[in-house]
PDB file of N, CA and C in Angstrom:
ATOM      1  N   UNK A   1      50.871 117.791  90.613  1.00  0.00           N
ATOM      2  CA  UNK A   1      51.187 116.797  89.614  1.00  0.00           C
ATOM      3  C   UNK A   1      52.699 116.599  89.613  1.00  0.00           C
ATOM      4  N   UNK A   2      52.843 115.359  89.944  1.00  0.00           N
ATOM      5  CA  UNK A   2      54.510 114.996  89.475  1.00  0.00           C
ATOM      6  C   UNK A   2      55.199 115.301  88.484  1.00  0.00           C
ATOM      7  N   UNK A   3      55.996 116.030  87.672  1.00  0.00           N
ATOM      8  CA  UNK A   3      56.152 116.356  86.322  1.00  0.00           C
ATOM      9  C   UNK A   3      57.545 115.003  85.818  1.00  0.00           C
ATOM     10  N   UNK A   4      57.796 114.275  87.330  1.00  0.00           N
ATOM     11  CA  UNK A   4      58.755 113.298  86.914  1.00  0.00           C
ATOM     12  C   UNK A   4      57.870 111.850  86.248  1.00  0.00           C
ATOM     13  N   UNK A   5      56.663 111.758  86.778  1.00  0.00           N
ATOM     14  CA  UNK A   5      56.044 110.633  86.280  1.00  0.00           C
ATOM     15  C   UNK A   5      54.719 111.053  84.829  1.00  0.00           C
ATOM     16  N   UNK A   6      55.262 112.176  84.509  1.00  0.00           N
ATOM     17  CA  UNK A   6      54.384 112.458  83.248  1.00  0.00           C
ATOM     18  C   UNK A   6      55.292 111.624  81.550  1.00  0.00           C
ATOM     19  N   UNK A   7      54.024 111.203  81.199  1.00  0.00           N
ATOM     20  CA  UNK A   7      54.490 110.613  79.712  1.00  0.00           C
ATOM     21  C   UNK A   7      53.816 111.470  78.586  1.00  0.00           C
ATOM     22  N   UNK A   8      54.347 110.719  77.615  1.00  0.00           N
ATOM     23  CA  UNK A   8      53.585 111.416  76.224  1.00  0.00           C
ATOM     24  C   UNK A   8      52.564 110.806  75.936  1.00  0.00           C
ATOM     25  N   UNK A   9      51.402 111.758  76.191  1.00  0.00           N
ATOM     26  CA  UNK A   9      50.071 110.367  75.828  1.00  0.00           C
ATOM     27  C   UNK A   9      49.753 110.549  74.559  1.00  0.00           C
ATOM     28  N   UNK A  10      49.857 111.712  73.997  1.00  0.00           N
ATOM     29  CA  UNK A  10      49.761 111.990  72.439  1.00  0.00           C
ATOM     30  C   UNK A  10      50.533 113.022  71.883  1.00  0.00           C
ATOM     31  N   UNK A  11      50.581 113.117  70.353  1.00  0.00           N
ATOM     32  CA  UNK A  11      51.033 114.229  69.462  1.00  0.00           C
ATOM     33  C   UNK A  11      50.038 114.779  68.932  1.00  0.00           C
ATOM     34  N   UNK A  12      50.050 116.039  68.971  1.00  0.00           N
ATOM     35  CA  UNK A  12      49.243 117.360  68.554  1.00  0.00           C
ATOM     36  C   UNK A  12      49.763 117.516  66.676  1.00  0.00           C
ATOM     37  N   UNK A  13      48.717 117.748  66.314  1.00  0.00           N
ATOM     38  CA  UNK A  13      48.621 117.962  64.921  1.00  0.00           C
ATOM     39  C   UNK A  13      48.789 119.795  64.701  1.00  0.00           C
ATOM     40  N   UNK A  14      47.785 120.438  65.509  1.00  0.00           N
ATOM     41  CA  UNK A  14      47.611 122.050  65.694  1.00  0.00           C
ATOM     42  C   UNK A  14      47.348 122.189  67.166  1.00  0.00           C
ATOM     43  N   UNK A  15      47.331 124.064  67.164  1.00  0.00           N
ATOM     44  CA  UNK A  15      46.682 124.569  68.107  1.00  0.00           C
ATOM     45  C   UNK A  15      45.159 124.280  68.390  1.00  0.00           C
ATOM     46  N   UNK A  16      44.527 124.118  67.599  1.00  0.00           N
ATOM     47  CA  UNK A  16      42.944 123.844  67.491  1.00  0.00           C
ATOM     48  C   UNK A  16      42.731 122.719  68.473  1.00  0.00           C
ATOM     49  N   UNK A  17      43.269 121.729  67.271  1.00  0.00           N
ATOM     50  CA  UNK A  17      43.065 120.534  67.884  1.00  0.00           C
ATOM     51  C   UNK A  17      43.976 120.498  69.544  1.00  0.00           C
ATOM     52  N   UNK A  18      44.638 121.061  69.948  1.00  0.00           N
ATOM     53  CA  UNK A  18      45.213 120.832  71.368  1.00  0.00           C
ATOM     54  C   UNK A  18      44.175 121.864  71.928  1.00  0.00           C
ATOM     55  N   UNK A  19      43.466 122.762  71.962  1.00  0.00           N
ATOM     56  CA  UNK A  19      42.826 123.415  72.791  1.00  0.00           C
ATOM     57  C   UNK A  19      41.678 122.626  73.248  1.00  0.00           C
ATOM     58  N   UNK A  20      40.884 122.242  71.849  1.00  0.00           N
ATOM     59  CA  UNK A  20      39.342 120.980  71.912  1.00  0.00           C
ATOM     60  C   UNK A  20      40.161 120.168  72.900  1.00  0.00           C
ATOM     61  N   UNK A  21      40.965 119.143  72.622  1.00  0.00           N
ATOM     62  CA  UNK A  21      41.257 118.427  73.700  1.00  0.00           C
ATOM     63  C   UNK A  21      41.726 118.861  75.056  1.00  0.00           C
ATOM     64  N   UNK A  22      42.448 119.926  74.954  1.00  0.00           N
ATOM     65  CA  UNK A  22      42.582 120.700  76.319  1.00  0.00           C
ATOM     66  C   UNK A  22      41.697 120.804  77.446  1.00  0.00           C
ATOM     67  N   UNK A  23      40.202 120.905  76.749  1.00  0.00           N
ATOM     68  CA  UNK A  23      39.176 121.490  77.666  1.00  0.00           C
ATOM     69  C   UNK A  23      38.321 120.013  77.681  1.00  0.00           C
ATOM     70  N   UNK A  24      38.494 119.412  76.901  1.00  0.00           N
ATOM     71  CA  UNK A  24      37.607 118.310  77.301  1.00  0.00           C
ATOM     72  C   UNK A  24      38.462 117.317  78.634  1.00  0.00           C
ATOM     73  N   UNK A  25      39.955 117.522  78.842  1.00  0.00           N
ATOM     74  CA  UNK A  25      40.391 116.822  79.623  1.00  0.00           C
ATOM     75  C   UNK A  25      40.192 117.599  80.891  1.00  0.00           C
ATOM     76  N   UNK A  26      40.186 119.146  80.860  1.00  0.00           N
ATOM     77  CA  UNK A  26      40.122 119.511  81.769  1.00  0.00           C
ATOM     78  C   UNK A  26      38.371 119.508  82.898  1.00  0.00           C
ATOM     79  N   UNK A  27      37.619 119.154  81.271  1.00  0.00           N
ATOM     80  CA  UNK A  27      36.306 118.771  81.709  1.00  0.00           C
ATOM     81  C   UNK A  27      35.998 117.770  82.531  1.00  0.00           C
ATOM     82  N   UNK A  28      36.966 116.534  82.105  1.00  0.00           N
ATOM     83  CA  UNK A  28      36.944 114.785  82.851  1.00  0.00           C
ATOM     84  C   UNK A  28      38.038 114.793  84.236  1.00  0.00           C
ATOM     85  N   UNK A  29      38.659 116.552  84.205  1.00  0.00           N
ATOM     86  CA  UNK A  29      39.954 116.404  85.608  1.00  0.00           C
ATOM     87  C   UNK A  29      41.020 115.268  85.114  1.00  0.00           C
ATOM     88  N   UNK A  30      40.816 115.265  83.875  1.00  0.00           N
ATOM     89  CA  UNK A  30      42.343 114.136  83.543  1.00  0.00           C
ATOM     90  C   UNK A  30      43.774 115.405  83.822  1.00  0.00           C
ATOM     91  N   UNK A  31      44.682 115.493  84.582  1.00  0.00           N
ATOM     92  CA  UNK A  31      45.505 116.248  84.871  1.00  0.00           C
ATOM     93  C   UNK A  31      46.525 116.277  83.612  1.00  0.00           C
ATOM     94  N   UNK A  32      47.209 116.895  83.159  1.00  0.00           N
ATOM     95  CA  UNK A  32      47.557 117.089  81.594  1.00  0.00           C
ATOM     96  C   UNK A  32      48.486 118.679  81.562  1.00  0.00           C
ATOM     97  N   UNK A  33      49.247 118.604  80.091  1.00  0.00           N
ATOM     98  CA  UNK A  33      50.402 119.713  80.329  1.00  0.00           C
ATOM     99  C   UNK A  33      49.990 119.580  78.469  1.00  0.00           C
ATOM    100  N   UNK A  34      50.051 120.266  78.311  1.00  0.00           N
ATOM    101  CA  UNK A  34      49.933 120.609  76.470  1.00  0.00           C
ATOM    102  C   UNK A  34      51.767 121.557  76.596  1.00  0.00           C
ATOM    103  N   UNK A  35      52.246 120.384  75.855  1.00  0.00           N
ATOM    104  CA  UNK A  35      53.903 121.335  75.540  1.00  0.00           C
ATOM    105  C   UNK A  35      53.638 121.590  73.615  1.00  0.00           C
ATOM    106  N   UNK A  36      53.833 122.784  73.998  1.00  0.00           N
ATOM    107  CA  UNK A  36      54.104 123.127  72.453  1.00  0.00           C
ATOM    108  C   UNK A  36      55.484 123.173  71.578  1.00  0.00           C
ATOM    109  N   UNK A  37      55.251 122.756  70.767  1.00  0.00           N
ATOM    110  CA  UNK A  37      57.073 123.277  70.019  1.00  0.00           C
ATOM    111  C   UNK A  37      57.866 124.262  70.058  1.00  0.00           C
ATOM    112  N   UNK A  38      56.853 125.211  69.071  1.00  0.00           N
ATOM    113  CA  UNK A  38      57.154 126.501  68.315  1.00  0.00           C
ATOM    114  C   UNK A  38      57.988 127.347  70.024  1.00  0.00           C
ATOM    115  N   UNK A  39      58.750 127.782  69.142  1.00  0.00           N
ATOM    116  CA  UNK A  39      59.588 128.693  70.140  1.00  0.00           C
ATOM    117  C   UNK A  39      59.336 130.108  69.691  1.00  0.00           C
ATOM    118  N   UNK A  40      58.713 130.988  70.708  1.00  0.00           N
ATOM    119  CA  UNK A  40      58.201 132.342  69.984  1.00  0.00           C
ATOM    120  C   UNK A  40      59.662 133.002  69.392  1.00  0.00           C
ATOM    121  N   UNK A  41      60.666 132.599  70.057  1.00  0.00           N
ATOM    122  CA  UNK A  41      61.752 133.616  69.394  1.00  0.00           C
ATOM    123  C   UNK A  41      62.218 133.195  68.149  1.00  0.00           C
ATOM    124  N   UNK A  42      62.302 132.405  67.438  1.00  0.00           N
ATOM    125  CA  UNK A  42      62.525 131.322  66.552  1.00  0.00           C
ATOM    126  C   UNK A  42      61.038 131.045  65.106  1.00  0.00           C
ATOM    127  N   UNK A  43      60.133 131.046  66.185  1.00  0.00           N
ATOM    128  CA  UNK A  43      59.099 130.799  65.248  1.00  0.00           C
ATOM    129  C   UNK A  43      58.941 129.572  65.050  1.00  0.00           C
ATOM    130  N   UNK A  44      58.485 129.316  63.839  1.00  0.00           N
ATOM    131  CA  UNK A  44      57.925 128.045  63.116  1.00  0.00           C
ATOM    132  C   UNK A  44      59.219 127.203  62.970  1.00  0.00           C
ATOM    133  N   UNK A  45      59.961 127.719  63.342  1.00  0.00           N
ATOM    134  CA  UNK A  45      61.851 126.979  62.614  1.00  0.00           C
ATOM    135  C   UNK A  45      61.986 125.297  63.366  1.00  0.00           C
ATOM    136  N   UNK A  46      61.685 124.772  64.652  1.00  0.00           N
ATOM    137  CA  UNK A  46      61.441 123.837  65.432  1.00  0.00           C
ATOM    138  C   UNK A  46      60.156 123.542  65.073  1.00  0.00           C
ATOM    139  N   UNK A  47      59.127 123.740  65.062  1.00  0.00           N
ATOM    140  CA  UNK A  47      57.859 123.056  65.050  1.00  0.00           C
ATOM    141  C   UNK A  47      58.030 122.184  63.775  1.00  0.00           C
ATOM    142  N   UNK A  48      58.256 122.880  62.717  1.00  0.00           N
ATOM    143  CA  UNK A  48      57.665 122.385  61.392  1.00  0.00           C
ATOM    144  C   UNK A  48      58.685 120.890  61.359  1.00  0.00           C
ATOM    145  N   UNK A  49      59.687 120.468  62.147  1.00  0.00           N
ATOM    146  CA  UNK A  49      60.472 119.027  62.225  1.00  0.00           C
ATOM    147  C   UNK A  49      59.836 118.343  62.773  1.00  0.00           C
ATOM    148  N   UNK A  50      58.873 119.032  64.269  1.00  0.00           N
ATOM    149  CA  UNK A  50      58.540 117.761  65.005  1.00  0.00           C
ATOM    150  C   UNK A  50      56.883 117.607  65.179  1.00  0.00           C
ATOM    151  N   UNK A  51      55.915 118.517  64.291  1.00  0.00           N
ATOM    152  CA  UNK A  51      54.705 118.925  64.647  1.00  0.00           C
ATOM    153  C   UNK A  51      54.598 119.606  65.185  1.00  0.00           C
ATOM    154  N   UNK A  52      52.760 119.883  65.495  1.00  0.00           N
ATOM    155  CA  UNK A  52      52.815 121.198  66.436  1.00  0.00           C
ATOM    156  C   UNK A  52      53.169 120.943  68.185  1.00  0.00           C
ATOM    157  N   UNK A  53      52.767 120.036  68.614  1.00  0.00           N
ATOM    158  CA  UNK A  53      52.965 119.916  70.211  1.00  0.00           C
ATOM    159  C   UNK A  53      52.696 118.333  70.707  1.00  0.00           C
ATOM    160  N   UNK A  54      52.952 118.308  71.705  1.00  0.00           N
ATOM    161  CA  UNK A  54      52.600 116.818  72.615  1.00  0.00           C
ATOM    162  C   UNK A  54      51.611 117.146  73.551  1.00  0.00           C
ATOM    163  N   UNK A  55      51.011 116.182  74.352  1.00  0.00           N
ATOM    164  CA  UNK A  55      50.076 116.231  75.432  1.00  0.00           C
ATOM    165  C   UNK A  55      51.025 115.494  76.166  1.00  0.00           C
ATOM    166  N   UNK A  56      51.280 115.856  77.727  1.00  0.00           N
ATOM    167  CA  UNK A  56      51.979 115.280  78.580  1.00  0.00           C
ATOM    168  C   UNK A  56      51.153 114.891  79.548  1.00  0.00           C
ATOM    169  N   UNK A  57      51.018 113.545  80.338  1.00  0.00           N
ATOM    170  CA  UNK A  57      50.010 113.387  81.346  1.00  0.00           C
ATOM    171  C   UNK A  57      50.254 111.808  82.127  1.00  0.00           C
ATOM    172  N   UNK A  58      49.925 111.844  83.170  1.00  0.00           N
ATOM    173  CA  UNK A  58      50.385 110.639  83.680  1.00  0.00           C
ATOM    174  C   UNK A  58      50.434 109.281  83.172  1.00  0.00           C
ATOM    175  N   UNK A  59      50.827 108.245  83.487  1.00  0.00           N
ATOM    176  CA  UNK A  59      50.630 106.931  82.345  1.00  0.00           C
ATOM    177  C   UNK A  59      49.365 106.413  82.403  1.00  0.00           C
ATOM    178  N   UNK A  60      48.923 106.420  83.542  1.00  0.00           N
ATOM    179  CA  UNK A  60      47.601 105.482  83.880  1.00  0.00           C
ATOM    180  C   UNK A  60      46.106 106.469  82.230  1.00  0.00           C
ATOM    181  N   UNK A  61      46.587 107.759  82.681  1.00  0.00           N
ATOM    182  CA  UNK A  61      45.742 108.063  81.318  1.00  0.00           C
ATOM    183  C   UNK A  61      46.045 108.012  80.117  1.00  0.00           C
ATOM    184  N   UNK A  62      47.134 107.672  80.023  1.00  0.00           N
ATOM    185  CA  UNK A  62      47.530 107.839  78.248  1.00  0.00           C
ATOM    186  C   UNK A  62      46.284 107.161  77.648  1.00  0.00           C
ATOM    187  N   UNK A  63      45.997 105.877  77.869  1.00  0.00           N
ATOM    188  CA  UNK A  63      44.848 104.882  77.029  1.00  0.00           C
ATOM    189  C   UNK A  63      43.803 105.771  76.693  1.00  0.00           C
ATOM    190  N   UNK A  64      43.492 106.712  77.672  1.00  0.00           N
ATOM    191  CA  UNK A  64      41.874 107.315  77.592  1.00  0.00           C
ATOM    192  C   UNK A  64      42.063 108.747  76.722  1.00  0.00           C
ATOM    193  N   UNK A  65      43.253 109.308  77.035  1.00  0.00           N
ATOM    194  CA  UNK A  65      43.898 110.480  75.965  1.00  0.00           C
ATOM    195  C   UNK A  65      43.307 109.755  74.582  1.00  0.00           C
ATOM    196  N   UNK A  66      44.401 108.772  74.209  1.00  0.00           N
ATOM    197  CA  UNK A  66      45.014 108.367  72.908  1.00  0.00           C
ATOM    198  C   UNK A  66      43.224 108.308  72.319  1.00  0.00           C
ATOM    199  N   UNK A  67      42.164 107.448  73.113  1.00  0.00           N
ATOM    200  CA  UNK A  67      40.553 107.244  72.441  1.00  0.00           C
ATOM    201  C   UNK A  67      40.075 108.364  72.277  1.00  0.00           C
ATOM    202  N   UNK A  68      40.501 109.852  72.923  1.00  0.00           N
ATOM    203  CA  UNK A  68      39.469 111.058  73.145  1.00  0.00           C
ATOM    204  C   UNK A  68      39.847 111.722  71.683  1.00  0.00           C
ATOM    205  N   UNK A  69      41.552 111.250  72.010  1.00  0.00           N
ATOM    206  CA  UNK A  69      42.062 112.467  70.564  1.00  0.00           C
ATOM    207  C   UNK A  69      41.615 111.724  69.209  1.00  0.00           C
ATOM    208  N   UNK A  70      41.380 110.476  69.175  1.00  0.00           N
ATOM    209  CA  UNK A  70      41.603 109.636  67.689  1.00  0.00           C
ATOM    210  C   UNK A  70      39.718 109.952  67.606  1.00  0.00           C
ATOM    211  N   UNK A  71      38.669 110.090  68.875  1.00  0.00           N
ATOM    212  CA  UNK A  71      37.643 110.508  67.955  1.00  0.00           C
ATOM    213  C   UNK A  71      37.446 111.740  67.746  1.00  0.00           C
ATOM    214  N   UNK A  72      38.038 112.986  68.646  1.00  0.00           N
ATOM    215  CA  UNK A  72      38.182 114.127  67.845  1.00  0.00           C
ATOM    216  C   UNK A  72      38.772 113.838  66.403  1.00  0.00           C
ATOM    217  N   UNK A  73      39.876 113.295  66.096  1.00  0.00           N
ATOM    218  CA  UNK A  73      39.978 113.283  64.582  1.00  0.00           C
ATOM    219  C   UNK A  73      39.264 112.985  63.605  1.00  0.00           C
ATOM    220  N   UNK A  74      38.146 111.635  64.169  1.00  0.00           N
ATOM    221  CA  UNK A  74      36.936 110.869  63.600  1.00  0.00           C
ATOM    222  C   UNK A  74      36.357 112.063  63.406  1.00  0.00           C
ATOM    223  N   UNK A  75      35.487 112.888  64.143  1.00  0.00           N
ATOM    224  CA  UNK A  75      35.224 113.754  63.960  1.00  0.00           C
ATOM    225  C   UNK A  75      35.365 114.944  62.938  1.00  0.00           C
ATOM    226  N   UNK A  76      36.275 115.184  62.706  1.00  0.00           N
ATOM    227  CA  UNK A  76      36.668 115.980  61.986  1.00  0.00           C
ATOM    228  C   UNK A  76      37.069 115.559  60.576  1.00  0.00           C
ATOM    229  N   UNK A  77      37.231 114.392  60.308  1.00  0.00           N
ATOM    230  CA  UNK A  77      37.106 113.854  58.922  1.00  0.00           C
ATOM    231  C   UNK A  77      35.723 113.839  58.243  1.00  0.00           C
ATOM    232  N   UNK A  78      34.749 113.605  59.214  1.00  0.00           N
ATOM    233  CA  UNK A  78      33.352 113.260  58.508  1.00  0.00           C
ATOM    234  C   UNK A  78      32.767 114.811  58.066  1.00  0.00           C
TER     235      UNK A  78
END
């Protein structure tokens, strides 16, 4: 994977929610990088400004990211 042609296809709310999506992308082979915030030496001190993490992944998938994560959220409201 190119790490020069990776974008932000989404923002992570939690760990939870980035793992569910983790494995379902890794289920469809969508190629993908889950960057987290939190800095273990530091802690929560960075996360809590910017959320918990991003999904990094080529552009051509962002569209299909952005539908997988917004019905995991559907999901989880009902």
């Amino acid at each position: 994977m190119d790490l020069d042609k990776l974008v932000v296809a989404a923002e992570l709310d939690n760990e939870i929610e980035a793992q569910v999506l983790a494995d379902i992308l890794d289920e469809k082979r969508i190629p993908h990088i889950i960057r987290r915030f939190a800095n273990d030496y530091y802690g929560m001190i960075f996360q809590l400004g910017q959320g918990w993490g991003q999904v990094l992944a080529p552009s051509l998938h962002k569209e299909e990211i952005e539908r997988i994560l917004a019905e995991l959220r559907e999901e989880n409201i009902d």
